[in-house]
C-alpha atoms as a PDB file:
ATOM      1  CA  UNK A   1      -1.757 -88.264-140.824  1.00  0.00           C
ATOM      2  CA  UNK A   2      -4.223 -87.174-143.555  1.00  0.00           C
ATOM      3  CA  UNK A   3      -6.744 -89.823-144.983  1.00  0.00           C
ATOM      4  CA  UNK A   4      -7.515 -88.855-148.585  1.00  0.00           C
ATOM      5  CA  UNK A   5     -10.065 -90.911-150.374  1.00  0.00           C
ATOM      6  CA  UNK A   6     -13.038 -90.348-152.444  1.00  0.00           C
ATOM      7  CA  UNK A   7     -15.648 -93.562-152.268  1.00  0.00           C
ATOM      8  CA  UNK A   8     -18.765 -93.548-154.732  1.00  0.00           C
ATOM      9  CA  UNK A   9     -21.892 -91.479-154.980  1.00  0.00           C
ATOM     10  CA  UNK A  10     -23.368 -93.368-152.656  1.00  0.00           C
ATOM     11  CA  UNK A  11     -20.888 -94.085-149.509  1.00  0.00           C
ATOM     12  CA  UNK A  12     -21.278 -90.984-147.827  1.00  0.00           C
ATOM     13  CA  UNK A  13     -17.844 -90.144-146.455  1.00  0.00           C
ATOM     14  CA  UNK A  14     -15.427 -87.802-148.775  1.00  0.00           C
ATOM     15  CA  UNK A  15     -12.384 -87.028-146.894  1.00  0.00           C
ATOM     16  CA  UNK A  16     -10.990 -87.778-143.716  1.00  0.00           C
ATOM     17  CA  UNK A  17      -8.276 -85.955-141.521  1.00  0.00           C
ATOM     18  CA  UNK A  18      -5.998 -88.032-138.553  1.00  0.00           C
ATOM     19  CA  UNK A  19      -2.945 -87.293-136.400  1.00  0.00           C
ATOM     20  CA  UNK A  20      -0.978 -90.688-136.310  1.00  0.00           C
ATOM     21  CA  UNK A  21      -0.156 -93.659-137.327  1.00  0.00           C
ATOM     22  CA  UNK A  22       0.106 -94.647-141.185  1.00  0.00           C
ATOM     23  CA  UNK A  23      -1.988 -97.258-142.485  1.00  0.00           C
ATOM     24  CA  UNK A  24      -4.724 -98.288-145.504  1.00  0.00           C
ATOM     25  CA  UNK A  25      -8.312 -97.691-143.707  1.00  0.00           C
ATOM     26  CA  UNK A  26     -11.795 -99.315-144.400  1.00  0.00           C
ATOM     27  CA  UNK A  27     -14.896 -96.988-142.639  1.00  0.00           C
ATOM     28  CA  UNK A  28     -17.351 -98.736-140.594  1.00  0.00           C
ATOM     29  CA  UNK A  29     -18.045 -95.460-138.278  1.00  0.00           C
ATOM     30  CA  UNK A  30     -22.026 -94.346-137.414  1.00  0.00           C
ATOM     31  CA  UNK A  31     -22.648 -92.144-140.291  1.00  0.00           C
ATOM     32  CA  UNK A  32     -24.275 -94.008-143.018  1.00  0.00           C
ATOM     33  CA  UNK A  33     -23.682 -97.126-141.592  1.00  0.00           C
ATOM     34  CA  UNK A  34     -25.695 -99.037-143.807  1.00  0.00           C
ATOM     35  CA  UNK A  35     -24.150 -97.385-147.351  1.00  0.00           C
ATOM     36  CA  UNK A  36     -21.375 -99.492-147.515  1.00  0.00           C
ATOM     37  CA  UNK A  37     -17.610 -99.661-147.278  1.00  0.00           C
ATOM     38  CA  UNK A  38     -15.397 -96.938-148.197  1.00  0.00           C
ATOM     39  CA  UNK A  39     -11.646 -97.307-148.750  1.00  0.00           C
ATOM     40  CA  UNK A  40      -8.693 -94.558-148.213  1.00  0.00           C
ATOM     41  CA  UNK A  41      -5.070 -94.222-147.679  1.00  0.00           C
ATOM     42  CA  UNK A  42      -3.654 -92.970-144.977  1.00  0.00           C
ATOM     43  CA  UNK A  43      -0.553 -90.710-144.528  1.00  0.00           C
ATOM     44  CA  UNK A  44       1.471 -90.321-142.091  1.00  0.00           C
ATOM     45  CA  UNK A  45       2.841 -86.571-140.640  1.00  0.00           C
ATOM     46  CA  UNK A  46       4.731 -86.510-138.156  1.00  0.00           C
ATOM     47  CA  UNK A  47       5.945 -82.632-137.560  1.00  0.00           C
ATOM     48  CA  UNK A  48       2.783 -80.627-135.324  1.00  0.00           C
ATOM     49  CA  UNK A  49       3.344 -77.570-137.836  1.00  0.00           C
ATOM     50  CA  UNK A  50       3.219 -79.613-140.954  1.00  0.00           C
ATOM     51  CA  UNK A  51      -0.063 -81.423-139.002  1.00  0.00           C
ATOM     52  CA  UNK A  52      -1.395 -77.530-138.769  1.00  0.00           C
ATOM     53  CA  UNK A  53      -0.705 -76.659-142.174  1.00  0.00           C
ATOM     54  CA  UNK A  54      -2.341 -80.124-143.454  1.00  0.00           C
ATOM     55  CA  UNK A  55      -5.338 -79.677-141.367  1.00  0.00           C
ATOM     56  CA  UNK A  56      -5.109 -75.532-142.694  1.00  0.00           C
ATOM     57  CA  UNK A  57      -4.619 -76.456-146.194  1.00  0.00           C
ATOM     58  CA  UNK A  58      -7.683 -78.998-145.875  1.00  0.00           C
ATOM     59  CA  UNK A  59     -10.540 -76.470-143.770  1.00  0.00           C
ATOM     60  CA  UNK A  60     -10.004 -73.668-147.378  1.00  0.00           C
ATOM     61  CA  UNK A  61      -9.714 -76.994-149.892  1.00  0.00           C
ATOM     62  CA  UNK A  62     -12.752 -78.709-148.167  1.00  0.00           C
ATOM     63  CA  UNK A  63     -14.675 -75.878-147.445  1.00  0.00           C
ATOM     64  CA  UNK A  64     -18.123 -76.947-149.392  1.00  0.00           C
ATOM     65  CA  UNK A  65     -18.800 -79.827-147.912  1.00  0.00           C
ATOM     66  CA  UNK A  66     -21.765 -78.882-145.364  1.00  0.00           C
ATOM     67  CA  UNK A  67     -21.077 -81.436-142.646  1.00  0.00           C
ATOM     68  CA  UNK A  68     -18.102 -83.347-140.663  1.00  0.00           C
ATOM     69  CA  UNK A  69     -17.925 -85.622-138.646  1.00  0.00           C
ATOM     70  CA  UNK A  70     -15.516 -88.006-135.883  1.00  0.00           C
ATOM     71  CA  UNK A  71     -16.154 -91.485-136.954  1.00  0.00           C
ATOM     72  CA  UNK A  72     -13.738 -95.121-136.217  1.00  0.00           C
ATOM     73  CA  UNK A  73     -11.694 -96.869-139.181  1.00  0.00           C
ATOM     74  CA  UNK A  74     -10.631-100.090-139.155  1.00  0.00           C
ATOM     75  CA  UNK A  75      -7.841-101.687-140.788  1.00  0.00           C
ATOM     76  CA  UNK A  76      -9.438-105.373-141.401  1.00  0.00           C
ATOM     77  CA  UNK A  77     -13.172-105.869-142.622  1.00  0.00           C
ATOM     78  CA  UNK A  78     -13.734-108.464-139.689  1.00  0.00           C
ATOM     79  CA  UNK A  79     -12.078-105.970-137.089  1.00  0.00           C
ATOM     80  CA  UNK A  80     -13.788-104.906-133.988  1.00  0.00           C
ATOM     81  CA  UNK A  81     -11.623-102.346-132.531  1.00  0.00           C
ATOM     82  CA  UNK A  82     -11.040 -99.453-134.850  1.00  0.00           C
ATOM     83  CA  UNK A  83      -7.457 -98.822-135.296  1.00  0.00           C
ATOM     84  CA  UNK A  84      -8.196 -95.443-135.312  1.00  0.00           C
ATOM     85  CA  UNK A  85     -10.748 -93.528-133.710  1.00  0.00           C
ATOM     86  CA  UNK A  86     -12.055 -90.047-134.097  1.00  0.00           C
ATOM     87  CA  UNK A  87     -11.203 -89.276-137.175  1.00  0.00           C
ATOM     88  CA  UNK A  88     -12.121 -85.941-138.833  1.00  0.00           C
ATOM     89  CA  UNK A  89     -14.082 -86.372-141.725  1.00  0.00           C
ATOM     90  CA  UNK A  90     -15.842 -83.603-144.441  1.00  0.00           C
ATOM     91  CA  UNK A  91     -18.607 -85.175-145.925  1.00  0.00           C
ATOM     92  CA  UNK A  92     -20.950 -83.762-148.855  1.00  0.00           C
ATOM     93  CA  UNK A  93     -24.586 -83.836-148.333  1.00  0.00           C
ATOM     94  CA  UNK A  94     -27.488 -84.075-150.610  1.00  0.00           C
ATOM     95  CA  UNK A  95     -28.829 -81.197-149.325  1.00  0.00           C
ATOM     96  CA  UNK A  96     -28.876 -78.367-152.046  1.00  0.00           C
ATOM     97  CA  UNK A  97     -29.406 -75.450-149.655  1.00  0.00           C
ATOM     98  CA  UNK A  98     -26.336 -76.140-147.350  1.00  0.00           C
ATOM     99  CA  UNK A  99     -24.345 -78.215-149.802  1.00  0.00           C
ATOM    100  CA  UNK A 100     -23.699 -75.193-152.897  1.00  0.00           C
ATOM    101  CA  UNK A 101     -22.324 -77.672-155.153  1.00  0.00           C
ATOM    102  CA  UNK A 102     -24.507 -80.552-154.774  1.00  0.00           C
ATOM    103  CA  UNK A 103     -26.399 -80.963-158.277  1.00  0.00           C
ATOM    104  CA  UNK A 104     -29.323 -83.007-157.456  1.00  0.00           C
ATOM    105  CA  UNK A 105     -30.617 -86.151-158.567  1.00  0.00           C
ATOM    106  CA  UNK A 106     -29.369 -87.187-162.298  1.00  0.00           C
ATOM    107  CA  UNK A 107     -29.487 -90.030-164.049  1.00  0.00           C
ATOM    108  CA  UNK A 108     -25.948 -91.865-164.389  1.00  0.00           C
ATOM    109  CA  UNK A 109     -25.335 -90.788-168.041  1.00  0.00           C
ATOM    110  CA  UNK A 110     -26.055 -87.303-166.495  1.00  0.00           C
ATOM    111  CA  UNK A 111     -23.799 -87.527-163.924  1.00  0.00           C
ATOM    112  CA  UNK A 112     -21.125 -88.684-166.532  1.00  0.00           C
ATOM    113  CA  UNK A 113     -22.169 -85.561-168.760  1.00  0.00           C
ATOM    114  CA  UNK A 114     -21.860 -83.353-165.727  1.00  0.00           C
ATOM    115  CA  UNK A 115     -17.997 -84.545-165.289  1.00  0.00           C
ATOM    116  CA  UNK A 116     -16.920 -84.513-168.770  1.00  0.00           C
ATOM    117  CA  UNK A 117     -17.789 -80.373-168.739  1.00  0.00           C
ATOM    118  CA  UNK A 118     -16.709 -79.502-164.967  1.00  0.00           C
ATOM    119  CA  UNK A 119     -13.810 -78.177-163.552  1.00  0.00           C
ATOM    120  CA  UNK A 120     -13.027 -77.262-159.814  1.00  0.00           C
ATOM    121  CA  UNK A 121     -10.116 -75.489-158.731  1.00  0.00           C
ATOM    122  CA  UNK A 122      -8.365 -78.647-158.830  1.00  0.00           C
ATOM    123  CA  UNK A 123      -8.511 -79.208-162.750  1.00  0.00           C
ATOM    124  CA  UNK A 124     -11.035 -81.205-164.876  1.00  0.00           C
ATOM    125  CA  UNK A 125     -12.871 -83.347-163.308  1.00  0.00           C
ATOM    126  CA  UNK A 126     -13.102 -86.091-165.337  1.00  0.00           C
ATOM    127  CA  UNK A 127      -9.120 -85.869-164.531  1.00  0.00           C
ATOM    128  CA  UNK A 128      -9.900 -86.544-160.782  1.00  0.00           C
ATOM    129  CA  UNK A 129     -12.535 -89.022-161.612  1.00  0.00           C
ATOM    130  CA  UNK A 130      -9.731 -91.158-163.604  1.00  0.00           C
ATOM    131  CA  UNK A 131      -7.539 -90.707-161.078  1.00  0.00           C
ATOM    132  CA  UNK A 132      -9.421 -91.863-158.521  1.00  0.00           C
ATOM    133  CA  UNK A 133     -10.180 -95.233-160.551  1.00  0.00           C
ATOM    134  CA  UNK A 134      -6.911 -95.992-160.454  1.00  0.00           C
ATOM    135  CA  UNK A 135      -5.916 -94.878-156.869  1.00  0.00           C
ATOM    136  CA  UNK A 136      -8.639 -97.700-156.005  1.00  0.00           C
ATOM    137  CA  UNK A 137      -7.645-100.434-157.976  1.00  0.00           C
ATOM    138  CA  UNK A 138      -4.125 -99.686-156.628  1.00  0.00           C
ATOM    139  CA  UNK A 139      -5.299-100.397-152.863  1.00  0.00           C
ATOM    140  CA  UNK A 140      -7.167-103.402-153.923  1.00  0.00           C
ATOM    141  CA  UNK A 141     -10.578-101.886-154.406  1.00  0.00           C
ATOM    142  CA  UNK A 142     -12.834-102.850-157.131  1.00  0.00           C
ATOM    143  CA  UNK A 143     -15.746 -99.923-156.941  1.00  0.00           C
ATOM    144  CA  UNK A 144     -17.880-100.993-159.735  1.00  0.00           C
ATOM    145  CA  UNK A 145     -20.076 -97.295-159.675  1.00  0.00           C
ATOM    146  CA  UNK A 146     -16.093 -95.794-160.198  1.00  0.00           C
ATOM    147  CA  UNK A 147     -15.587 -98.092-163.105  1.00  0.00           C
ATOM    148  CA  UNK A 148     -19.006 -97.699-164.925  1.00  0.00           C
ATOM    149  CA  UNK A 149     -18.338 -94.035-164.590  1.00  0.00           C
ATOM    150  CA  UNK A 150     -15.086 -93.612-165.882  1.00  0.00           C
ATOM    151  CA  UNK A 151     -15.928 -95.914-168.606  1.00  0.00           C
ATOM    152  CA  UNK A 152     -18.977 -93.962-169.776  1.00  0.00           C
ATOM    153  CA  UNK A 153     -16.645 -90.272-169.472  1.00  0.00           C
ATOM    154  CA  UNK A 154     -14.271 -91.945-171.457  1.00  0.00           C
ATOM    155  CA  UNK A 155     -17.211 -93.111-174.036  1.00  0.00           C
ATOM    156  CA  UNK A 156     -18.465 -89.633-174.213  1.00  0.00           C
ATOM    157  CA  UNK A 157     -14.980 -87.708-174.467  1.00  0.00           C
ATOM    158  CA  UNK A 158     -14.313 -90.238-177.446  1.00  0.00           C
ATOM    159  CA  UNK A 159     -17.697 -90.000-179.275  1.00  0.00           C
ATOM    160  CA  UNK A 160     -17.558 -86.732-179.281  1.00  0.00           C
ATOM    161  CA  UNK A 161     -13.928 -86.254-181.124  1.00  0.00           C
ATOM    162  CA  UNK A 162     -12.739 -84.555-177.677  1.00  0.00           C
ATOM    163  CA  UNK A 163     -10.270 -86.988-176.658  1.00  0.00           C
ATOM    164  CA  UNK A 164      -7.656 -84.286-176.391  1.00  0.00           C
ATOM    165  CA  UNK A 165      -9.743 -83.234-172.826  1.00  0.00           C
ATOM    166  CA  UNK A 166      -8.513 -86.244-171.587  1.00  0.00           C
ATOM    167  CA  UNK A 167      -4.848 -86.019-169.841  1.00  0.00           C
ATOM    168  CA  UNK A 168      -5.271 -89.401-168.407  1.00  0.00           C
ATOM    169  CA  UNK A 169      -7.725 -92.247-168.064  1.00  0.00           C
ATOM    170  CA  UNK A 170      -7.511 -94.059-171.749  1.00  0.00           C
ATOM    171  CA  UNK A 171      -6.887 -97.721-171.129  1.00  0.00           C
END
């Protein structure tokens, strides 16, 4: 199974790669222990080549991020056995000489600047930021760093008369 998730600025963890069972995930492994909870889905897939190609797909998608790491997830926030343990995860460092696309410290109207003009190979990002709101108030998670932020891209986009940028994310 894949575990696809993007938590906030500040969690630590980006994206996280499993072969098993399917389930919604909370991370509580050693890496950043103290920043926090992230959420994720997880997806089961069951075929080894589709596993290969998944796992493929993921090393040329995820190639930026500078470090990874085998960490536990657990299923309930009072759990003490992970339901799943070594889990592959790519994870994005603040370190600008290993991490290309890290952008340094900014300020959080910066930050919203910064994703109303980019664009990855993925599309616009202010497109995956809105996305990703909603992909976390659909599992139950209320990240109020996600909110803020969409809310101030979708401020900016609309001040400045650019609302047609905006595919998704006006509510």
């Amino acid at each position: 199974m894949t575990l696809r998730y993007r938590g906030s600025y500040n969690r630590g963890v980006d994206l996280g790669f499993h072969l098993g069972g399917e389930m919604t995930l909370r991370y509580r492994g050693s890496y950043n222990r103290n920043r926090g909870v992230t959420w994720g889905v997880a997806y089961k897939i069951i075929r080894k080549e589709d596993q290969e190609a998944a796992l493929e797909h993921l090393e040329v998608r995820e190639k930026q991020y500078d470090m990874k790491a085998y960490l536990d997830f657990f299923t309930e926030p009072t759990a003490t056995m992970p339901a799943i343990s070594n889990v592959l995860l790519y994870i994005a460092s603040a370190d600008k000489k290993l991490n290309k696309n890290y952008l340094g410290p900014a300020s959080f109207e910066e930050i919203a600047d910064q994703i109303v003009h980019a664009e990855g190979p993925s599309g616009p990002n202010r497109d995956y930021l809105f996305k990703l709101e909603t992909a976390l108030i659909q599992i139950g998670c209320e990240d109020e760093h996600v909110n803020d932020l969409a809310d101030e891209v979708r401020r900016i986009v609309l001040k400045r008369g650019t609302a047609h940028l905006m595919k998704t994310g006006i509510h």
